[in-house]
C-alpha atoms as a PDB file:
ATOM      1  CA  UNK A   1    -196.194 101.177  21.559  1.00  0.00           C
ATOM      2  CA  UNK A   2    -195.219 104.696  21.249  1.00  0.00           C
ATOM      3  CA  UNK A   3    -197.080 107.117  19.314  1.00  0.00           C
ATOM      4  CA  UNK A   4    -195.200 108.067  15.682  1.00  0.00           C
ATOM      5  CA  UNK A   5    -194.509 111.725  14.957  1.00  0.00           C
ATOM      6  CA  UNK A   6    -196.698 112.111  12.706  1.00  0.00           C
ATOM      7  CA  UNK A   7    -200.075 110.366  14.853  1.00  0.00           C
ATOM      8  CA  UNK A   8    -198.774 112.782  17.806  1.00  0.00           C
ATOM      9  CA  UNK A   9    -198.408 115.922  15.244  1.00  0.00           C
ATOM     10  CA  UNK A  10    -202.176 115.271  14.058  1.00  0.00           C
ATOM     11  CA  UNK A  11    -203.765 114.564  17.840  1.00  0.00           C
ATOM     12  CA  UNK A  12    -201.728 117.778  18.501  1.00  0.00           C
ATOM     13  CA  UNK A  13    -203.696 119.816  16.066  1.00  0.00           C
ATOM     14  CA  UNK A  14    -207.050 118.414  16.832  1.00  0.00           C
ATOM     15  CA  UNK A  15    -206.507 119.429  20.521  1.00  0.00           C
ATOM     16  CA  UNK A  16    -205.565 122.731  19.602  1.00  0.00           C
ATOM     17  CA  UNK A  17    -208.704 122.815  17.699  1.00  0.00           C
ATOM     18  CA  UNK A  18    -211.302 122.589  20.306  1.00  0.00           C
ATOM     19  CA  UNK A  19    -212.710 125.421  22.074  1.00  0.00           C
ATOM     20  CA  UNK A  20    -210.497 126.586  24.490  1.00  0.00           C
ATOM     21  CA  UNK A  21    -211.782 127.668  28.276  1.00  0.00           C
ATOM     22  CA  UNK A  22    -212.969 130.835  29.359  1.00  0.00           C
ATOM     23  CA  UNK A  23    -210.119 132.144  31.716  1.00  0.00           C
ATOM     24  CA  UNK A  24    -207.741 133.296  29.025  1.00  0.00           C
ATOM     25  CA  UNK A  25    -205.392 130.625  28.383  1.00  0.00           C
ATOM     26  CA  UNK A  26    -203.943 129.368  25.255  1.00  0.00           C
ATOM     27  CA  UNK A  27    -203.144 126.063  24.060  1.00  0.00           C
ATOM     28  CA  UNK A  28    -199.926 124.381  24.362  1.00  0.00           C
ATOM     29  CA  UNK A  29    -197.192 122.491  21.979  1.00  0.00           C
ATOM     30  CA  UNK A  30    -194.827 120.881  24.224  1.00  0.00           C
ATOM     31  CA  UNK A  31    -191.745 118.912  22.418  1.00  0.00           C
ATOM     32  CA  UNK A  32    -190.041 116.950  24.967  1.00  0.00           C
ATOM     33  CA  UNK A  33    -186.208 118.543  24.083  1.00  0.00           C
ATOM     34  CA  UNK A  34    -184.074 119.430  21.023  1.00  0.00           C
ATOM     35  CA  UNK A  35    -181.893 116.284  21.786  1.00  0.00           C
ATOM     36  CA  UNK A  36    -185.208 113.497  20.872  1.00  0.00           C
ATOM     37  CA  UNK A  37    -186.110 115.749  18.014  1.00  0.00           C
ATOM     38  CA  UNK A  38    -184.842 116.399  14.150  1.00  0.00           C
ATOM     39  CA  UNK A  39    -184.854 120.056  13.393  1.00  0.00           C
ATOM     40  CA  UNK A  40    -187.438 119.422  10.604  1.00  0.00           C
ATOM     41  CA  UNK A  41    -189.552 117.721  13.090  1.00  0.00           C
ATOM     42  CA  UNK A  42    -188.851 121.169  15.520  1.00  0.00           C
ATOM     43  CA  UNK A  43    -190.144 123.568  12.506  1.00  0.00           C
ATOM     44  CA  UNK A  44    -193.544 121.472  12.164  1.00  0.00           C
ATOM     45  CA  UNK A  45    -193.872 122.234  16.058  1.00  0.00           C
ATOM     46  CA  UNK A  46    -193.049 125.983  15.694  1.00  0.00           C
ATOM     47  CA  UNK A  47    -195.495 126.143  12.623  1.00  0.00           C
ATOM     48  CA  UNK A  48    -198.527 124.133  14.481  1.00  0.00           C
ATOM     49  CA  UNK A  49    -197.779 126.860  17.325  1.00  0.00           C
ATOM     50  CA  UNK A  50    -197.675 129.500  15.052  1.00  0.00           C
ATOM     51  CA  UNK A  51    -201.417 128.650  13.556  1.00  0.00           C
ATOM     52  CA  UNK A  52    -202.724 128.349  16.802  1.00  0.00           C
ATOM     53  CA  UNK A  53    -201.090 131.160  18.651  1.00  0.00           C
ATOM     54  CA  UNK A  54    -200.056 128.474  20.928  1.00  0.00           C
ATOM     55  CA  UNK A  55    -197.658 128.735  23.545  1.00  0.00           C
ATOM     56  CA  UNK A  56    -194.338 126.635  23.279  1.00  0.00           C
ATOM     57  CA  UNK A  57    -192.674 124.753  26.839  1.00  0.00           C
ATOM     58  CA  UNK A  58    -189.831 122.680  26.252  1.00  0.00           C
ATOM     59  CA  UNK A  59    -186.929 121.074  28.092  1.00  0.00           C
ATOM     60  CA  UNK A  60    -183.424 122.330  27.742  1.00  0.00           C
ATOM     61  CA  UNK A  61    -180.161 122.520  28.909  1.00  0.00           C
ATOM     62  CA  UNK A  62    -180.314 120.116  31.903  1.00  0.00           C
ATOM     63  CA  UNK A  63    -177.440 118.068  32.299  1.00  0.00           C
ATOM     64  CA  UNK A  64    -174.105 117.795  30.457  1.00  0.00           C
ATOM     65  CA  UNK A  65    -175.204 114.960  28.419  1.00  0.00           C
ATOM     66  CA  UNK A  66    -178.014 116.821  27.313  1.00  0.00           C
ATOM     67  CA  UNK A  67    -175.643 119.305  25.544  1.00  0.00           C
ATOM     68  CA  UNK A  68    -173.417 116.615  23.953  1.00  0.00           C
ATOM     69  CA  UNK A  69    -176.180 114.455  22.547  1.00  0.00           C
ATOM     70  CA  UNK A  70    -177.763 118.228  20.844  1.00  0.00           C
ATOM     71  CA  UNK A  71    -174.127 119.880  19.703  1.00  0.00           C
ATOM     72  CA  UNK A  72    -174.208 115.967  18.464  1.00  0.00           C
ATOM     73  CA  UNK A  73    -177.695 116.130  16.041  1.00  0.00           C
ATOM     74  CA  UNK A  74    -177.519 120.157  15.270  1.00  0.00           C
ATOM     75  CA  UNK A  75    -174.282 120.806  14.032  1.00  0.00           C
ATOM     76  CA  UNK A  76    -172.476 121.596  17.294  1.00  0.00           C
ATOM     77  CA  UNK A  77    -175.099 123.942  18.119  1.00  0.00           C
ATOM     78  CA  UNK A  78    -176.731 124.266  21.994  1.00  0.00           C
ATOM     79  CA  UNK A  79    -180.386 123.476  23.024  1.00  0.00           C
ATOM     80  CA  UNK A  80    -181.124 127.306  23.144  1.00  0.00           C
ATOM     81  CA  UNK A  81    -179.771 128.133  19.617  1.00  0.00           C
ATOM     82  CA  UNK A  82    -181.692 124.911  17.684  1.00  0.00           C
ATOM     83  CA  UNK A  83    -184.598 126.751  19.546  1.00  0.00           C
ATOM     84  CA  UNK A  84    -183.994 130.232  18.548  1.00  0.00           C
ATOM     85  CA  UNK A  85    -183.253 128.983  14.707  1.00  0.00           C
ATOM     86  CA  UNK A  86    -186.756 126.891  14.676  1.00  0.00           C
ATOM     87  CA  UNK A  87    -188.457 129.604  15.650  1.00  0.00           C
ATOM     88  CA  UNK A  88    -190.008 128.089  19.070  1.00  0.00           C
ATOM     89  CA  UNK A  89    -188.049 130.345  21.667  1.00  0.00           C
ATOM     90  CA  UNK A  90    -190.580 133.413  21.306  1.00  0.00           C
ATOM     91  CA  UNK A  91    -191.760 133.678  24.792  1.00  0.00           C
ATOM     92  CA  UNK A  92    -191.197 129.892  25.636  1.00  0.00           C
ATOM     93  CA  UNK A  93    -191.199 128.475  28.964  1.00  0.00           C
ATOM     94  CA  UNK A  94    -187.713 126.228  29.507  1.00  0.00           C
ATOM     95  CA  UNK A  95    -187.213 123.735  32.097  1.00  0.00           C
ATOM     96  CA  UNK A  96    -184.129 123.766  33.899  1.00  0.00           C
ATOM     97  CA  UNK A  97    -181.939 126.151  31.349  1.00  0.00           C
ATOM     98  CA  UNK A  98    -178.867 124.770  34.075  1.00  0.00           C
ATOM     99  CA  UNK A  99    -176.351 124.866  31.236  1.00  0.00           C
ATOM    100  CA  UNK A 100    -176.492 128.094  29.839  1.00  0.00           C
ATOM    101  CA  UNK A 101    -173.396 130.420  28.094  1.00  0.00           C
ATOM    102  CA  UNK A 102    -173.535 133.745  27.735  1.00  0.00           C
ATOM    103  CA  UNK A 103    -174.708 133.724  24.529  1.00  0.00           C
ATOM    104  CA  UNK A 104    -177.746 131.372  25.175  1.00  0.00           C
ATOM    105  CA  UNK A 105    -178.847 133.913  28.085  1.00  0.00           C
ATOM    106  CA  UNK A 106    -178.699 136.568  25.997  1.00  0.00           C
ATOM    107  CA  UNK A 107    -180.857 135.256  22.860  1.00  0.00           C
ATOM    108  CA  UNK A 108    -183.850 133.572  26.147  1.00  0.00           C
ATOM    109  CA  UNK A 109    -183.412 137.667  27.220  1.00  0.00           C
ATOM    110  CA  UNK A 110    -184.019 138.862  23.942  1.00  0.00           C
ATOM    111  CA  UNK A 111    -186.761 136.605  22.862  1.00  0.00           C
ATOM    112  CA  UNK A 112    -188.819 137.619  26.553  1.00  0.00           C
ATOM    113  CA  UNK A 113    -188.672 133.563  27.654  1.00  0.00           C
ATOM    114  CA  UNK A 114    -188.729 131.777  30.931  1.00  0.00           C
ATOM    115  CA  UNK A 115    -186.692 129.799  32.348  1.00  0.00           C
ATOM    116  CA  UNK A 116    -188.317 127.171  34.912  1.00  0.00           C
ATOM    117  CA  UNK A 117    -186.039 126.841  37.936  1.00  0.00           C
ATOM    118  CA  UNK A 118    -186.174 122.836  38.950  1.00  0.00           C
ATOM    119  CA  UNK A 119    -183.825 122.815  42.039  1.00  0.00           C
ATOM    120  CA  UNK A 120    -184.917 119.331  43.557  1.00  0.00           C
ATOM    121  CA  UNK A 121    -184.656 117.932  40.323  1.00  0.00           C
ATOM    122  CA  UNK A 122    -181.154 118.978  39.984  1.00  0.00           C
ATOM    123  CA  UNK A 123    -179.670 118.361  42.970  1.00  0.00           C
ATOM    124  CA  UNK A 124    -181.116 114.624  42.654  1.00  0.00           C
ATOM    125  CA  UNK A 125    -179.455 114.128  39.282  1.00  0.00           C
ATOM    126  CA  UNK A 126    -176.497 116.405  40.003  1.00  0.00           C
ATOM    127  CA  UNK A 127    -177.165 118.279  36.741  1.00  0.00           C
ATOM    128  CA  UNK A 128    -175.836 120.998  37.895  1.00  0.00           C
ATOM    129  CA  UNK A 129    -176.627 124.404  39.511  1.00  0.00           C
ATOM    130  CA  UNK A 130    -178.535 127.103  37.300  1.00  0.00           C
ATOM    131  CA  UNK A 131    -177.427 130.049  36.403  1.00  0.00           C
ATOM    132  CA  UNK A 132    -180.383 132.618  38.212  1.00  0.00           C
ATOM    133  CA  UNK A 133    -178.609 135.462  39.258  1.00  0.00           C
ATOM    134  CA  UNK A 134    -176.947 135.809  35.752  1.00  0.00           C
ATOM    135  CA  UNK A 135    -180.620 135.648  34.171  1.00  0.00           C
ATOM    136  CA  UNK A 136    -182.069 137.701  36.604  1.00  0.00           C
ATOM    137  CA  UNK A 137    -179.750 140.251  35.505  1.00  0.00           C
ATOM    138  CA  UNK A 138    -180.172 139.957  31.796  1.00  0.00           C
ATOM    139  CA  UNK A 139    -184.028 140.579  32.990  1.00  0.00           C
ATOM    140  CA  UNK A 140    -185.180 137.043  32.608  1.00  0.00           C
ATOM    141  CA  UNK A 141    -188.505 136.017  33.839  1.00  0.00           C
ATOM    142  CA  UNK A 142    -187.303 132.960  35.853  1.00  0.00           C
ATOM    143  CA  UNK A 143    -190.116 130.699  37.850  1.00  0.00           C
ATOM    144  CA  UNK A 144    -189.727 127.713  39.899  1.00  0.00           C
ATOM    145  CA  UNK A 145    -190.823 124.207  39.331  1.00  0.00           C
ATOM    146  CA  UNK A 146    -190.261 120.691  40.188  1.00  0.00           C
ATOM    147  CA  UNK A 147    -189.831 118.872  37.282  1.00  0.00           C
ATOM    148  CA  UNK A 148    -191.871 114.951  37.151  1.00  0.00           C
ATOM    149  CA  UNK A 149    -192.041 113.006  40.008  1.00  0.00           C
ATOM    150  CA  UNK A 150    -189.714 110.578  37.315  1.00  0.00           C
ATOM    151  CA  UNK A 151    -186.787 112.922  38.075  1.00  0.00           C
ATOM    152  CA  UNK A 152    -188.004 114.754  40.905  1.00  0.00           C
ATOM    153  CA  UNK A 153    -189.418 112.368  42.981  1.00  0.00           C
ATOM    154  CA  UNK A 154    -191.745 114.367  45.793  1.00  0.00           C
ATOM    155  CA  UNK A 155    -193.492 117.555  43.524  1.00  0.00           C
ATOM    156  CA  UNK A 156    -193.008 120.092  46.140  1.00  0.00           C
ATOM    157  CA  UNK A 157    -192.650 123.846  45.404  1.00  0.00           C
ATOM    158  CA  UNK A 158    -192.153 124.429  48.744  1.00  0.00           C
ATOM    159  CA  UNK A 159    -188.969 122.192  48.927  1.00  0.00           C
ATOM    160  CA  UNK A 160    -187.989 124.077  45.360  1.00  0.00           C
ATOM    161  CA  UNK A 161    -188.431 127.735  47.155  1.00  0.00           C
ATOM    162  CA  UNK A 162    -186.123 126.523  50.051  1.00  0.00           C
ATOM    163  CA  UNK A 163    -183.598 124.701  47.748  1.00  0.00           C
ATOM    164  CA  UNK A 164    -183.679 127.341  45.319  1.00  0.00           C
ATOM    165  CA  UNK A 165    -182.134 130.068  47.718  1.00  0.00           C
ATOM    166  CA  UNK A 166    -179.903 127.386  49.592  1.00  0.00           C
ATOM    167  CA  UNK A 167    -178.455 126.748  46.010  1.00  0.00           C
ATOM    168  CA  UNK A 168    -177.857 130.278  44.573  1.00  0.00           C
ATOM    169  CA  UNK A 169    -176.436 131.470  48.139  1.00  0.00           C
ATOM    170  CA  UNK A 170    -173.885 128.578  48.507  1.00  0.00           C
ATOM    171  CA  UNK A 171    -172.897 129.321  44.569  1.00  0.00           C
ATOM    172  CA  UNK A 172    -172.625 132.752  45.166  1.00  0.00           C
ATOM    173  CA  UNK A 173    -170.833 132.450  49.014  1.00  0.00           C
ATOM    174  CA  UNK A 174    -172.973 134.979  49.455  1.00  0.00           C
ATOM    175  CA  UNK A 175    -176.005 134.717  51.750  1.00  0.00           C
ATOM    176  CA  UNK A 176    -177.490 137.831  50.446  1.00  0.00           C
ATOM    177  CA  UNK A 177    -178.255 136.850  47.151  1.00  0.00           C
ATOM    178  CA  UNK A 178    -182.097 135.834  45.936  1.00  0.00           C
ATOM    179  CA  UNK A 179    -183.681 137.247  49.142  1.00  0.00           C
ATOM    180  CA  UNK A 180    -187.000 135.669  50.449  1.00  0.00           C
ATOM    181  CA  UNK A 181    -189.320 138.043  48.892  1.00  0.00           C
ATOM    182  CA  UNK A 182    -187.381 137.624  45.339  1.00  0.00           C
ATOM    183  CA  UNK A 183    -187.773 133.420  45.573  1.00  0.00           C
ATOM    184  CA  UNK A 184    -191.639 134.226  47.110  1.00  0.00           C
ATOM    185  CA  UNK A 185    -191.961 136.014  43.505  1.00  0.00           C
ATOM    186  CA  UNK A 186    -190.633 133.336  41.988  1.00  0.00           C
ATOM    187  CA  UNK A 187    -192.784 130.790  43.015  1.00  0.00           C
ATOM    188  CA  UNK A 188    -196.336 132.632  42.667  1.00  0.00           C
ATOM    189  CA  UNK A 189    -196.276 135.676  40.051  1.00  0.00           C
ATOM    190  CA  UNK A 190    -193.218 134.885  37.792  1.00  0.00           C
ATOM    191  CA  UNK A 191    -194.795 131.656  37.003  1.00  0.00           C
ATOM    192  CA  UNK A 192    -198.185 133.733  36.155  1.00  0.00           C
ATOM    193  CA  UNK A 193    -196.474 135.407  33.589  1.00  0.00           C
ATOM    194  CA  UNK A 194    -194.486 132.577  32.583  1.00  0.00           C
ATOM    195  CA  UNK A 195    -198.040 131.799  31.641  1.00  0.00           C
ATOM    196  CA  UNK A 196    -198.863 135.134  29.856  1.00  0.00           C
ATOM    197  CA  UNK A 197    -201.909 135.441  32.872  1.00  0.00           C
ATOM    198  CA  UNK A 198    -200.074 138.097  35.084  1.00  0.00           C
ATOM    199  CA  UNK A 199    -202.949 139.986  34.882  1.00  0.00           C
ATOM    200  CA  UNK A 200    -205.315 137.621  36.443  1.00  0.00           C
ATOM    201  CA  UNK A 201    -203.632 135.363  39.103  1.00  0.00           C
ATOM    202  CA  UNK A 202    -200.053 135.253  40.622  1.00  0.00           C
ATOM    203  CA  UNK A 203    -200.698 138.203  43.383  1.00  0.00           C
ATOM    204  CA  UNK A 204    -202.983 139.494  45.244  1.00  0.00           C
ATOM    205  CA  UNK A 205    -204.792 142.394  43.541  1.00  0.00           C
ATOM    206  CA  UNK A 206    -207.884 143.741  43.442  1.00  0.00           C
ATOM    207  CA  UNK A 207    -209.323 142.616  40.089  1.00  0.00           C
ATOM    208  CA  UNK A 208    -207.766 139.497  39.908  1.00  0.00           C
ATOM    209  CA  UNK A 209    -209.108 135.846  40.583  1.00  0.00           C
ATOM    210  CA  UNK A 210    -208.949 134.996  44.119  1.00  0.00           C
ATOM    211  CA  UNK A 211    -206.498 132.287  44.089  1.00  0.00           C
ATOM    212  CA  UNK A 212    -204.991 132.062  47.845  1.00  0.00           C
ATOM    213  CA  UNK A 213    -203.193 129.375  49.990  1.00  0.00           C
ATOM    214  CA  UNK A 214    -204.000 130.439  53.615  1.00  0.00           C
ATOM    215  CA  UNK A 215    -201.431 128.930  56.079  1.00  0.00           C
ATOM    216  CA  UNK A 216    -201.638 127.500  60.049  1.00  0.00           C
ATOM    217  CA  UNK A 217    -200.690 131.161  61.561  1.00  0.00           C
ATOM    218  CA  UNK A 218    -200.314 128.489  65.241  1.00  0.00           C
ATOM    219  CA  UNK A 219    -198.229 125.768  63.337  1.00  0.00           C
ATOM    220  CA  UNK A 220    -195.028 125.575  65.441  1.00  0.00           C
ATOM    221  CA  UNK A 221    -192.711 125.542  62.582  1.00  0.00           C
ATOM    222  CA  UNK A 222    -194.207 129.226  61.514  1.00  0.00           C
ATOM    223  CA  UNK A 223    -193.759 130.749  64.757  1.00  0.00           C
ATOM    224  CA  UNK A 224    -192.446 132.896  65.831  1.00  0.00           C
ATOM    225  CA  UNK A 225    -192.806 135.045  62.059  1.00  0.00           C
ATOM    226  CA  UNK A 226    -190.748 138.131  62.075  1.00  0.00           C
ATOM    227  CA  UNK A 227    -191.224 138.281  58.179  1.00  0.00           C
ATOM    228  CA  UNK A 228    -194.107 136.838  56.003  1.00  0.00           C
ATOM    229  CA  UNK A 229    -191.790 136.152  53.156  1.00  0.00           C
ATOM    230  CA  UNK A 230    -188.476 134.674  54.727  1.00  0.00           C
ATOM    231  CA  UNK A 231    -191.039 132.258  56.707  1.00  0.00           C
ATOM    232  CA  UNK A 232    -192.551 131.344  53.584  1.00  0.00           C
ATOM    233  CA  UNK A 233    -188.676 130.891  51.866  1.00  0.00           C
ATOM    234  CA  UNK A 234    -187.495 128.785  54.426  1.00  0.00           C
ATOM    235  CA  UNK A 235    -190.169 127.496  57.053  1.00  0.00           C
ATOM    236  CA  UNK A 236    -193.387 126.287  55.061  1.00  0.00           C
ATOM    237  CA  UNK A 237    -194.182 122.570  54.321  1.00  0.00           C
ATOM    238  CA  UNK A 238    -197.275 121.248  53.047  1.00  0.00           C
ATOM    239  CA  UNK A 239    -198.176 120.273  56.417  1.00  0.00           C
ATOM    240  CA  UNK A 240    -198.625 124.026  57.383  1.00  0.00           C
ATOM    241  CA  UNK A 241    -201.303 124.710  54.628  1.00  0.00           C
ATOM    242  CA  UNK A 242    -204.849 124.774  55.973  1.00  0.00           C
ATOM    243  CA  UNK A 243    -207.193 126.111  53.327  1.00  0.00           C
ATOM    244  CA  UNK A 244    -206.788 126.744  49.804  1.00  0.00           C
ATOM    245  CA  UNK A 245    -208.923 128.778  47.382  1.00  0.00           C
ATOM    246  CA  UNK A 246    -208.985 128.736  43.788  1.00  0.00           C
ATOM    247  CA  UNK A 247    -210.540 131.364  41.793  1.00  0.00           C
ATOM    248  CA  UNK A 248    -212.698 132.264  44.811  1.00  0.00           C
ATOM    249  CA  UNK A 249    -214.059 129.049  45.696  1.00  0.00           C
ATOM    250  CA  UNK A 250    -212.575 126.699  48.379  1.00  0.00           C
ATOM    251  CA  UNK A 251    -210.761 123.350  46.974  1.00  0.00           C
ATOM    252  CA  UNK A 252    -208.701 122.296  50.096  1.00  0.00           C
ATOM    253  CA  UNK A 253    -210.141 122.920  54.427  1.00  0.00           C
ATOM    254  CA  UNK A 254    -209.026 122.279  56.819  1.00  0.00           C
ATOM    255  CA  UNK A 255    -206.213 120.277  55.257  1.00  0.00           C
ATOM    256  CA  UNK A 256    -208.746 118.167  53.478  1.00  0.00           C
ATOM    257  CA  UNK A 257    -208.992 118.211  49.468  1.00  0.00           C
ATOM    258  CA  UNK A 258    -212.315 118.959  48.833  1.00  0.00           C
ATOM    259  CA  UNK A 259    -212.343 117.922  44.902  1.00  0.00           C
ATOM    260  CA  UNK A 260    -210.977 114.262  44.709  1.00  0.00           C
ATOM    261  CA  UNK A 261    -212.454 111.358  46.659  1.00  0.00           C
ATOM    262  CA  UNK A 262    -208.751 111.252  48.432  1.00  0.00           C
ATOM    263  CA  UNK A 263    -209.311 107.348  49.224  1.00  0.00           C
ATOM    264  CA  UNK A 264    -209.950 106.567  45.669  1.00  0.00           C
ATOM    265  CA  UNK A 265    -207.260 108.219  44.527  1.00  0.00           C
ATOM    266  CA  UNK A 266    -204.633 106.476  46.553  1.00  0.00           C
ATOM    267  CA  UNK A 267    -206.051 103.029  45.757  1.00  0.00           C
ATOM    268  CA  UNK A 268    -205.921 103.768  42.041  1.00  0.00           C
ATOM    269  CA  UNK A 269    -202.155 105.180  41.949  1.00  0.00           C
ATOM    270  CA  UNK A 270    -201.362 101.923  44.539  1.00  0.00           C
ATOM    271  CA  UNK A 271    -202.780  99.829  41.752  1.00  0.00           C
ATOM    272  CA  UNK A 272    -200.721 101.646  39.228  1.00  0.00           C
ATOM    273  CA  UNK A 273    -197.433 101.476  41.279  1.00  0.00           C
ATOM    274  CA  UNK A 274    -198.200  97.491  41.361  1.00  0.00           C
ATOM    275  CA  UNK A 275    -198.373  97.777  37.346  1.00  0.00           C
ATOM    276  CA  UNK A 276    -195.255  99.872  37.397  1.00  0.00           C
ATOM    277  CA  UNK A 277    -193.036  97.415  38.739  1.00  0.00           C
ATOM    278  CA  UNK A 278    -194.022  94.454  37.410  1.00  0.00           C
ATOM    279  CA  UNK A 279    -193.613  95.728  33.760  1.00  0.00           C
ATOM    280  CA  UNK A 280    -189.786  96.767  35.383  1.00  0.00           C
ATOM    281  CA  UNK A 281    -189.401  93.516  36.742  1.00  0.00           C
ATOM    282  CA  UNK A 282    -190.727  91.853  32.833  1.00  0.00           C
ATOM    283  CA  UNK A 283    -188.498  93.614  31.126  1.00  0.00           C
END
């Protein structure tokens, strides 16, 4: 049985409570959307933010019926407005943001949000297609994402990078738009400050945490590489990345996850899928 308001408003705060860790992050309040929330219920969240200085990420604007069920509960307003007048668009992080008006780009511009570019996720439930090059240009911060694997199905940023560009350049006709060094941005320092921690991971910089995906320079689908970034936009799978290094110490070589007994791990979510589908199949 779901979790009331109320229970999920008080495990909130007690979360938020503990210490936090030591690399500089914040805490989180995530509401789900404006559309499964009453605007009193919204204000709480903004307050409990508020008290903890935590950061806000929140759905919005993803598909058409999205936008009818919330003009529906707030009084004909959008997703972005019930945001902006509950206080929790200061520097939030929005997934999707596909069905945006002028109006709603300007207020995510002036309140120094992101919005979380979910390309997969949209194509799959033909949502819609973004509008990036218009929030680019009211100097949005916009990052890529995948969405859950619910809507998403296979949580790949490297399929998002690829579709991302495909997207904007058949929307545009124009195959100039979002070059492969702006969507290589995208996917690795945008999202760092997306996360207020631009100034420890999302490049490499002297001085920051050595966070670094090292790719097969031999894989056949990489070569031959005439540009870094327009092989990383359009050629890179997972299958290409070798080693991977988080804050300076190796999690993933020679393709093999070094933190997670893999085996385990694929029994347990086997077992899970098996629990999955027979509580589909009960009800």
């Amino acid at each position: 049985e779901p979790l009331k308001f109320e229970d999920r408003l008080k495990w909130a705060t007690q979360w938020l409570q503990a210490p936090r860790d030591s690399i500089g992050t914040t805490g989180w309040v995530a509401p789900h959307s404006t559309y499964l929330l009453s605007e009193d219920q919204l204000r709480l969240l903004a307050d409990l933010a508020a008290r903890f200085e935590a950061r806000i990420h929140v759905h919005a604007s993803e598909t058409v019926g999205e936008m009818q069920l919330v003009a529906k509960r707030h009084g004909g307003r959008s997703p972005i407005q019930v945001l902006n007048d509950t206080k929790l668009l200061r520097r939030a992080v929005l997934a999707h943001g596909v069905h945006l008006s002028d109006a709603d780009i300007e207020l995510i511009a002036q309140n120094s949000a992101t919005v979380v570019h979910c390309p997969a996720s949209n194509f799959k439930l033909a949502s819609g297609v973004a509008r990036i090059l218009d929030l680019q240009r009211a100097g949005v911060n916009v990052a890529l994402g995948t969405d859950g694997p619910a809507s998403g199905n296979d949580i790949d940023l490297w399929i998002a990078i690829r579709l991302a560009g495909y997207m904007q350049k058949t929307f545009a006709k124009n195959p100039a738009v979002l070059p492969a060094v702006e969507l290589v941005r995208m996917a690795t320092i945008n999202g760092a400050r997306a996360l207020q921690l631009d100034h420890m991971i999302g490049s490499l910089e002297v001085g920051k945490r050595a966070d670094i995906i090292i790719l097969d320079a031999d894989s056949p689908s990489l070569t031959p590489n005439f540009d870094p970034h327009t092989t990383i936009a359009t050629c890179v799978t997972r299958a290409d990345v070798r080693h991977v290094i988080v804050d300076g110490g190796i999690v993933v070589r020679d393709r093999k996850c070094l933190t997670i007994d893999h085996k385990s791990a694929v029994n347990k979510v086997k077992l899970l899928g098996e629990q999955v589908l027979a509580s589909v199949n009960n009800n």
